[in-house]
Each structure stands twice: as structure tokens, then as C-alpha cells.
C-alpha atoms as a PDB file:
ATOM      1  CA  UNK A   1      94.564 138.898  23.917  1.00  0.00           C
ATOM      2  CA  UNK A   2      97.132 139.004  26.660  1.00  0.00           C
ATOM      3  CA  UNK A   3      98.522 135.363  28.334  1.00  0.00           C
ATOM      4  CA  UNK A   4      95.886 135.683  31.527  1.00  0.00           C
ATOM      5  CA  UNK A   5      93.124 136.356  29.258  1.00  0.00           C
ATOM      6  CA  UNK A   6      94.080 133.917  26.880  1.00  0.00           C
ATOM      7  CA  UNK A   7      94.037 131.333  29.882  1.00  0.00           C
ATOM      8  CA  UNK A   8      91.203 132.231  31.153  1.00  0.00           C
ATOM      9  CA  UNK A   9      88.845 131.598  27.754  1.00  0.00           C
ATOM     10  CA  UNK A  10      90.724 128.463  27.496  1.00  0.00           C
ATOM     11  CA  UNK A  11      90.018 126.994  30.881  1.00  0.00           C
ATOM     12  CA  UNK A  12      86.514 128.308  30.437  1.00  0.00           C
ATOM     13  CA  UNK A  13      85.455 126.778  27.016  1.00  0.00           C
ATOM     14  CA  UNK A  14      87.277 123.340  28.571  1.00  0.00           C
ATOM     15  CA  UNK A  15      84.832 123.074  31.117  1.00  0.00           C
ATOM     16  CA  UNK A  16      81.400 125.055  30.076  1.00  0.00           C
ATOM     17  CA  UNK A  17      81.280 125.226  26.117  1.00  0.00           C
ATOM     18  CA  UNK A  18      80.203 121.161  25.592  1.00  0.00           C
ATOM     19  CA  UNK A  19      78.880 120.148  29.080  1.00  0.00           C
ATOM     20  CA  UNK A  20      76.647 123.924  29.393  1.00  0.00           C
ATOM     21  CA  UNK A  21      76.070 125.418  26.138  1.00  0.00           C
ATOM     22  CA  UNK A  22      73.497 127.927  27.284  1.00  0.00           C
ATOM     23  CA  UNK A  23      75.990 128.628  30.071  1.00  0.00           C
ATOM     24  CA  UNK A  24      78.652 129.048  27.261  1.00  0.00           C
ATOM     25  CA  UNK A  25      77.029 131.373  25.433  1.00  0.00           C
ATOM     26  CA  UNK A  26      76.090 133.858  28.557  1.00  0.00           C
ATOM     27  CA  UNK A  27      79.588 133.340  29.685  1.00  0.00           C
ATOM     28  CA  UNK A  28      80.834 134.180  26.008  1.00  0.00           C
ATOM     29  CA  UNK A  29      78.628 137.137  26.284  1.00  0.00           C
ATOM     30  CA  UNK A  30      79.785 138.731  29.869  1.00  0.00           C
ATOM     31  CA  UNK A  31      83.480 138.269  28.688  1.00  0.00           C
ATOM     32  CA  UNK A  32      82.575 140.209  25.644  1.00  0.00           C
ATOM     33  CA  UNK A  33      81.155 142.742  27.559  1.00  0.00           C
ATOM     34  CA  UNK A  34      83.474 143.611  30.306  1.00  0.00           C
ATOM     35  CA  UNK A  35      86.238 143.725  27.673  1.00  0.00           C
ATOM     36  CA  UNK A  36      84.075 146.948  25.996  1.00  0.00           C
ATOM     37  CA  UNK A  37      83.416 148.013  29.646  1.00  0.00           C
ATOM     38  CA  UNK A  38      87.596 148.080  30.392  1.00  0.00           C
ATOM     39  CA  UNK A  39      88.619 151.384  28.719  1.00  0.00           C
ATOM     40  CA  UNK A  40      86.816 152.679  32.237  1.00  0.00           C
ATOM     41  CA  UNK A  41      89.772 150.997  34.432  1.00  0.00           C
ATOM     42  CA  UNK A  42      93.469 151.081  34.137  1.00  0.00           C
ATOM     43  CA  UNK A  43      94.449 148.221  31.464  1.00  0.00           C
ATOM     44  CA  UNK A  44      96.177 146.017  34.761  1.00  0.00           C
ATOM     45  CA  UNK A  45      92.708 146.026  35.936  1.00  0.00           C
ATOM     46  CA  UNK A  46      90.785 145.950  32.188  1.00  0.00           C
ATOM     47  CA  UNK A  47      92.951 142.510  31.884  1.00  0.00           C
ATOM     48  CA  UNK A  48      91.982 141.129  35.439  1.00  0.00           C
ATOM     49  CA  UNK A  49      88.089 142.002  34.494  1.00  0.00           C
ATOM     50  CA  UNK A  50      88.531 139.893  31.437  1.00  0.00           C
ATOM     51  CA  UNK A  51      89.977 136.910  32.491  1.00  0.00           C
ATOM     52  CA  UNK A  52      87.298 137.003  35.898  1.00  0.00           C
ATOM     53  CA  UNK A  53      84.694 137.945  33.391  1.00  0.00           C
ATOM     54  CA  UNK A  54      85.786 134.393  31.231  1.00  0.00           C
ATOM     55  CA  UNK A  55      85.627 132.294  34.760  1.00  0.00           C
ATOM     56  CA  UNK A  56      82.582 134.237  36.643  1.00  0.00           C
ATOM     57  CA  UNK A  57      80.593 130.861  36.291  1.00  0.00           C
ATOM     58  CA  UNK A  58      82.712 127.829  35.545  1.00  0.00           C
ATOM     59  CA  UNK A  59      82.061 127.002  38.876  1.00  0.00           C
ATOM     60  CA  UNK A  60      78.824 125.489  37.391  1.00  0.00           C
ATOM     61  CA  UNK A  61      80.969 122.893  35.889  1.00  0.00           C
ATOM     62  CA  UNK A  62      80.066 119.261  36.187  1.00  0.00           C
ATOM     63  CA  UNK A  63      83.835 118.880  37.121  1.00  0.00           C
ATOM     64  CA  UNK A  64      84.095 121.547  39.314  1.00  0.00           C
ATOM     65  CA  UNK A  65      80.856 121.936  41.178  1.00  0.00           C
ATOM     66  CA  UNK A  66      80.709 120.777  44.670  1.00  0.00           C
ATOM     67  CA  UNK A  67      79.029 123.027  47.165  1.00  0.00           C
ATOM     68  CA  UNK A  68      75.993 124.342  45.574  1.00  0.00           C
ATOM     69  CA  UNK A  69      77.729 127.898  45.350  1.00  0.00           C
ATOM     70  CA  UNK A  70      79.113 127.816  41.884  1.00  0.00           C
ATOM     71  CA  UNK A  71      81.014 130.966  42.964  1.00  0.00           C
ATOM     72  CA  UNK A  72      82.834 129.181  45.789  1.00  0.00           C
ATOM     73  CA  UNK A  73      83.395 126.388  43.946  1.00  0.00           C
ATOM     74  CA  UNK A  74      84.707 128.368  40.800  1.00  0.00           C
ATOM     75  CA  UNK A  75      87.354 130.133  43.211  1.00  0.00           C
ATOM     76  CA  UNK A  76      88.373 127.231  44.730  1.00  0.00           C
ATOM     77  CA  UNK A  77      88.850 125.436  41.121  1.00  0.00           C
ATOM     78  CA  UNK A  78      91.030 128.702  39.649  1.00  0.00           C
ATOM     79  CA  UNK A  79      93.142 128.566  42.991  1.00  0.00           C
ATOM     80  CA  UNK A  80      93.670 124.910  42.141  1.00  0.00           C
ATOM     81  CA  UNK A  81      94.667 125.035  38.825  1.00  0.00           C
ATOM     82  CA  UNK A  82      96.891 128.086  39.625  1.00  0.00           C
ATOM     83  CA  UNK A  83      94.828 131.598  38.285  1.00  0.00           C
ATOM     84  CA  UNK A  84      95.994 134.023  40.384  1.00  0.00           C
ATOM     85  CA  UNK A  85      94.299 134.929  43.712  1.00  0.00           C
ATOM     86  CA  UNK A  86      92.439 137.463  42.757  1.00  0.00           C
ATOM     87  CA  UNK A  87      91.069 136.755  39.537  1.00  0.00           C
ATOM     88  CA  UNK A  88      89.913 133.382  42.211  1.00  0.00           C
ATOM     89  CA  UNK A  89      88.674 135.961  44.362  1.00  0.00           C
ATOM     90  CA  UNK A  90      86.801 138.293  41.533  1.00  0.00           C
ATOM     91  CA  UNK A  91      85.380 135.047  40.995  1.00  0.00           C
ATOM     92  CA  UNK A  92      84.256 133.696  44.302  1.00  0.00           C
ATOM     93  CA  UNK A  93      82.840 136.902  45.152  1.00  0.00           C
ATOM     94  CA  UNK A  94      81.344 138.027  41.835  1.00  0.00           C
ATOM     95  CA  UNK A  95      77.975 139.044  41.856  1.00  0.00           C
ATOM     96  CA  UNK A  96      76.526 138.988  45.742  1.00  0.00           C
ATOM     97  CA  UNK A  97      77.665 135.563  46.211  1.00  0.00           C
ATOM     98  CA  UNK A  98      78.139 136.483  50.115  1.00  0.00           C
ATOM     99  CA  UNK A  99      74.281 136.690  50.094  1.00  0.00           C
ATOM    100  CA  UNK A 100      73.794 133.396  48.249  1.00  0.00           C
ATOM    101  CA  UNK A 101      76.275 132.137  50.501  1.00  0.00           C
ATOM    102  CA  UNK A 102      74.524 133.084  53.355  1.00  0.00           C
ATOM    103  CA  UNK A 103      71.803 131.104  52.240  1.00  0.00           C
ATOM    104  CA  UNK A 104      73.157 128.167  51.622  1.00  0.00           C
ATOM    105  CA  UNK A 105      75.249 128.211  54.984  1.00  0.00           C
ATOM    106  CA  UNK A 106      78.499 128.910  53.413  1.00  0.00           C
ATOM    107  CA  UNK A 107      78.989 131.946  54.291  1.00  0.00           C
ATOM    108  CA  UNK A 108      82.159 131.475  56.657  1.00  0.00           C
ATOM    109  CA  UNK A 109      83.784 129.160  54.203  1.00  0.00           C
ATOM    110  CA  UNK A 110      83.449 132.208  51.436  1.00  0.00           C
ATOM    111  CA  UNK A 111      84.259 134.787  53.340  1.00  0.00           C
ATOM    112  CA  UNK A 112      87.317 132.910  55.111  1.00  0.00           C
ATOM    113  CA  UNK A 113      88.917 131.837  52.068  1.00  0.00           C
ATOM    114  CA  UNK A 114      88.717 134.793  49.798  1.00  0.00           C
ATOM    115  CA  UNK A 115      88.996 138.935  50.270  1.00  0.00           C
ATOM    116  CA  UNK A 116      86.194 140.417  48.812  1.00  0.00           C
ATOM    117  CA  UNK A 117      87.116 143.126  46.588  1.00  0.00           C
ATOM    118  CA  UNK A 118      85.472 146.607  46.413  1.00  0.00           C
ATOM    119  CA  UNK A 119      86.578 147.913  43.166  1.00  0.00           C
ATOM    120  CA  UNK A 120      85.475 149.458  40.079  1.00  0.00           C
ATOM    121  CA  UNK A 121      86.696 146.229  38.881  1.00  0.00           C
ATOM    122  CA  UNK A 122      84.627 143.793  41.396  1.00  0.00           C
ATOM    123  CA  UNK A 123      81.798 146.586  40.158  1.00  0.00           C
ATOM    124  CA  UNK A 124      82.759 146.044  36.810  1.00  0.00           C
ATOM    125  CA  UNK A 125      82.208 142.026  36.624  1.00  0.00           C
ATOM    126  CA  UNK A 126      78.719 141.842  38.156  1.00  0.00           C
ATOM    127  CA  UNK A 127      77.827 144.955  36.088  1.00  0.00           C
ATOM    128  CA  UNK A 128      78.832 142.506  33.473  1.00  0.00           C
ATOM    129  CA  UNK A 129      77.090 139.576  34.424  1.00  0.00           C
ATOM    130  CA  UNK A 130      74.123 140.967  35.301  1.00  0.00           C
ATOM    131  CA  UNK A 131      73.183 142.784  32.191  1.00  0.00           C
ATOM    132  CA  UNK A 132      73.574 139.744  30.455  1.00  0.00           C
ATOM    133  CA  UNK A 133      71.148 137.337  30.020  1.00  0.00           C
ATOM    134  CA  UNK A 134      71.384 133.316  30.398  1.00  0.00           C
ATOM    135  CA  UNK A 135      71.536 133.204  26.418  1.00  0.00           C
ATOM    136  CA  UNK A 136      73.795 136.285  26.206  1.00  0.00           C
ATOM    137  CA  UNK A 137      71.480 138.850  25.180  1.00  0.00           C
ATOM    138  CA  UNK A 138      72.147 142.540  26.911  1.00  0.00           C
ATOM    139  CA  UNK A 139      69.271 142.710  29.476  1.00  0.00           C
ATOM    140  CA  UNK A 140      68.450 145.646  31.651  1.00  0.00           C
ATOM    141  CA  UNK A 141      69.796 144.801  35.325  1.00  0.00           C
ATOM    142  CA  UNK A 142      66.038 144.445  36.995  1.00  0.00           C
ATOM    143  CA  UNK A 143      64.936 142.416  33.758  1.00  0.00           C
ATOM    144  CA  UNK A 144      67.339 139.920  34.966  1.00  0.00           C
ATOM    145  CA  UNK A 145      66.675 139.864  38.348  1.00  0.00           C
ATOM    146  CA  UNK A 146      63.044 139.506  37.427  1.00  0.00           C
ATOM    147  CA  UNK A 147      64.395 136.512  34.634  1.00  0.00           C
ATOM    148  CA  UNK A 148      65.926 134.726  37.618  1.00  0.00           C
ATOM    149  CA  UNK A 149      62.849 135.134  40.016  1.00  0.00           C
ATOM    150  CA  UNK A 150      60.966 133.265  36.802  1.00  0.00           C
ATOM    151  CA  UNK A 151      63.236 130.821  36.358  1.00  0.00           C
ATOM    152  CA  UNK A 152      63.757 129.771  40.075  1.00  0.00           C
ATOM    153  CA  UNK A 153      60.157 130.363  41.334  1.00  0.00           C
ATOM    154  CA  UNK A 154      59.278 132.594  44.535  1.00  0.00           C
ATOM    155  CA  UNK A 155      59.946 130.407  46.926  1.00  0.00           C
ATOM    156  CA  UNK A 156      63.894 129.159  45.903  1.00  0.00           C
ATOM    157  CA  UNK A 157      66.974 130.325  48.005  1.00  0.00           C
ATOM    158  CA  UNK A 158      68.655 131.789  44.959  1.00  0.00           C
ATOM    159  CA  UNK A 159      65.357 134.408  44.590  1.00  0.00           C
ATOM    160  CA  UNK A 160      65.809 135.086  48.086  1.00  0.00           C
ATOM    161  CA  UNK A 161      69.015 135.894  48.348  1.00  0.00           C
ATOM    162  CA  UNK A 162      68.193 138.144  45.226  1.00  0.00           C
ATOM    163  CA  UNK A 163      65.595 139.987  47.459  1.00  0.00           C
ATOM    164  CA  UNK A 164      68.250 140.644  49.833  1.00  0.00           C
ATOM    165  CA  UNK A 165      70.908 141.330  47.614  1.00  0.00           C
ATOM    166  CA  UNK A 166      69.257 143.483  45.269  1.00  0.00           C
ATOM    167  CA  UNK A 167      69.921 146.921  46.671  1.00  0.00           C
ATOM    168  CA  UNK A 168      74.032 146.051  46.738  1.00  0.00           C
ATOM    169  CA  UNK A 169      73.570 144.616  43.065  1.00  0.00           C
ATOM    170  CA  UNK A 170      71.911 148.001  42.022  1.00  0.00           C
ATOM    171  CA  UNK A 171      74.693 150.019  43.928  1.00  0.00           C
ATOM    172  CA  UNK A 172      77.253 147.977  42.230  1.00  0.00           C
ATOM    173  CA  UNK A 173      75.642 148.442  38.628  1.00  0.00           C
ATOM    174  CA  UNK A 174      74.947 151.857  39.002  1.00  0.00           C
ATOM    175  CA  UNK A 175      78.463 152.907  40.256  1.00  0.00           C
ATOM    176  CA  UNK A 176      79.468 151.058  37.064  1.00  0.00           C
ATOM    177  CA  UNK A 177      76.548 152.993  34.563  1.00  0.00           C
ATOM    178  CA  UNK A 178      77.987 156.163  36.324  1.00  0.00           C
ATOM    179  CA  UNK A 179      81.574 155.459  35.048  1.00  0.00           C
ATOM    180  CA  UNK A 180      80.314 154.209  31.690  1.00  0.00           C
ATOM    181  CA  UNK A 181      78.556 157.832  31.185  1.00  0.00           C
ATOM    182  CA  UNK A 182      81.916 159.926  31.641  1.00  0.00           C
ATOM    183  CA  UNK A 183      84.268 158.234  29.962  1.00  0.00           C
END
């Protein structure tokens, strides 16, 4: 495990393994993954995945949370405690957090403070994340979104944004699926 991805687990299991054990385990799970996803990427980039991959949601953190959007909080945090800037920005922008940032009126702040990546990496970590479920079983992407509709209830702003989001998600995913198929 090289030094960033090393880091990474550590300042991940610090804040998520005791206070969010369900958390833990998803986050265990998506690191897990987009390590077996790398070999698609050049191994700079297989490393960066990784170590975004270990942070995606430590922004959930009882220590770090602050805005409501654990992904803005999580970037802010890394950029804090001194992960690079764009692992912070994989981070803050993992997963259509624009869209649930829109929502929640932070959309400015987001896109102000951190580039938004469009990579096979960026495509990478939500493919990642969003084929893993909350207790780190592989899910199929739209049995996930269909998990967190469940779990939040029609009516919540994280299902919305997940209405509006859904057709980047898929994009995302599938650009990822395509990659995965000929290597």
C-alpha cells in the first residue's frame, strides 16, 4: 500500500470505523473496490482512486460534519489536514454532490472551492460508491438508487437530487462498466 493510500485508510478508520460502523464497513467496501477497478487507469491515477475511494464519506464524521453536505465537508476536512487537492477535490465532488449541493443551497460554496474533475478516475470513485451498498455488499447501480429512495422517503432532498442526478450517475457508471469490459 503506497504512503497516500496508507494515509488515507488511516485518517478514515480514525474518524468512521467507531463513531459509524455501518459507514465503516461501506467505506471499507468502496476502497476495496476501486483498488480491483485501478488496473483500468494509469497506477498515478489507480493510487489517487484509492486514497479518494478511503475518504469518499468521512465527511459524515461527527468531527468533521458541518454543512449537511458530507462531501463538502469531507473536502474541506482533507484540505485541512493536508491530503492533497485533488484527492480533496475527488472527494468533494464524488458522486453528484453538485446536485445535492444544489439542494441544499451550497452549490456556490462547492463549486467555488473545488475543480470538479471529469476523469475516468472521478468516473471511477462514484462507479465505486455506487455499486456498493450501505453495508458493503456489491449492489447493481439502480438497486442503490432505489435503496436510497427507501431509506430517505419520496419526499427528502437527498431523493431529489437523486431524481435529478440520476442520468449523470448512470453516464458516469456506465463509462466506467465500458472500461471494465475491455480491459
Amino acid at each position: 500500500m503506497s504512503g497516500l493510500v496508507a494515509r488515507a485508510a488511516e485518517l478514515a478508520e480514525e474518524q468512521l470505523a467507531a463513531a459509524l460502523p455501518r459507514r465503516w464497513r461501506h467505506v471499507q467496501a468502496v476502497a476495496r473496490k476501486a483498488g480491483e477497478v485501478g488496473h483500468v487507469l494509469d497506477p498515478a491515477d489507480a493510487e489517487v482512486l484509492v486514497a479518494a475511494a478511503w475518504l469518499h464519506d468521512v465527511g459524515y464524521a461527527p468531527g468533521v460534519a458541518d454543512t449537511g453536505l458530507h462531501a463538502l465537508d469531507g473536502g474541506r476536512w482533507l484540505r485541512r489536514v493536508g491530503v492533497s487537492d485533488r484527492v480533496a477535490a475527488l472527494v468533494a465532488h464524488h458522486s453528484c454532490a453538485l446536485f445535492e449541493a444544489e439542494e441544499r443551497g451550497l452549490r456556490d460554496e462547492l463549486a467555488a472551492e473545488f475543480p470538479q474533475e471529469q476523469s475516468l478516475t472521478a468516473d471511477a470513485l462514484w462507479y465505486a460508491d455506487m455499486t456498493t451498498g450501505p453495508d458493503g455488499r456489491d449492489v447493481a447501480v439502480l438497486d442503490r438508487l432505489a435503496e436510497i429512495e427507501q431509506r430517505y422517503g419520496p419526499d427528502h432532498l437527498v431523493t431529489r437530487f437523486w431524481v435529478r442526478a440520476r442520468p449523470t450517475l448512470l453516464e458516469a457508471v456506465g463509462r466506467t462498466m465500458d472500461r471494465l469490459a475491455v480491459s
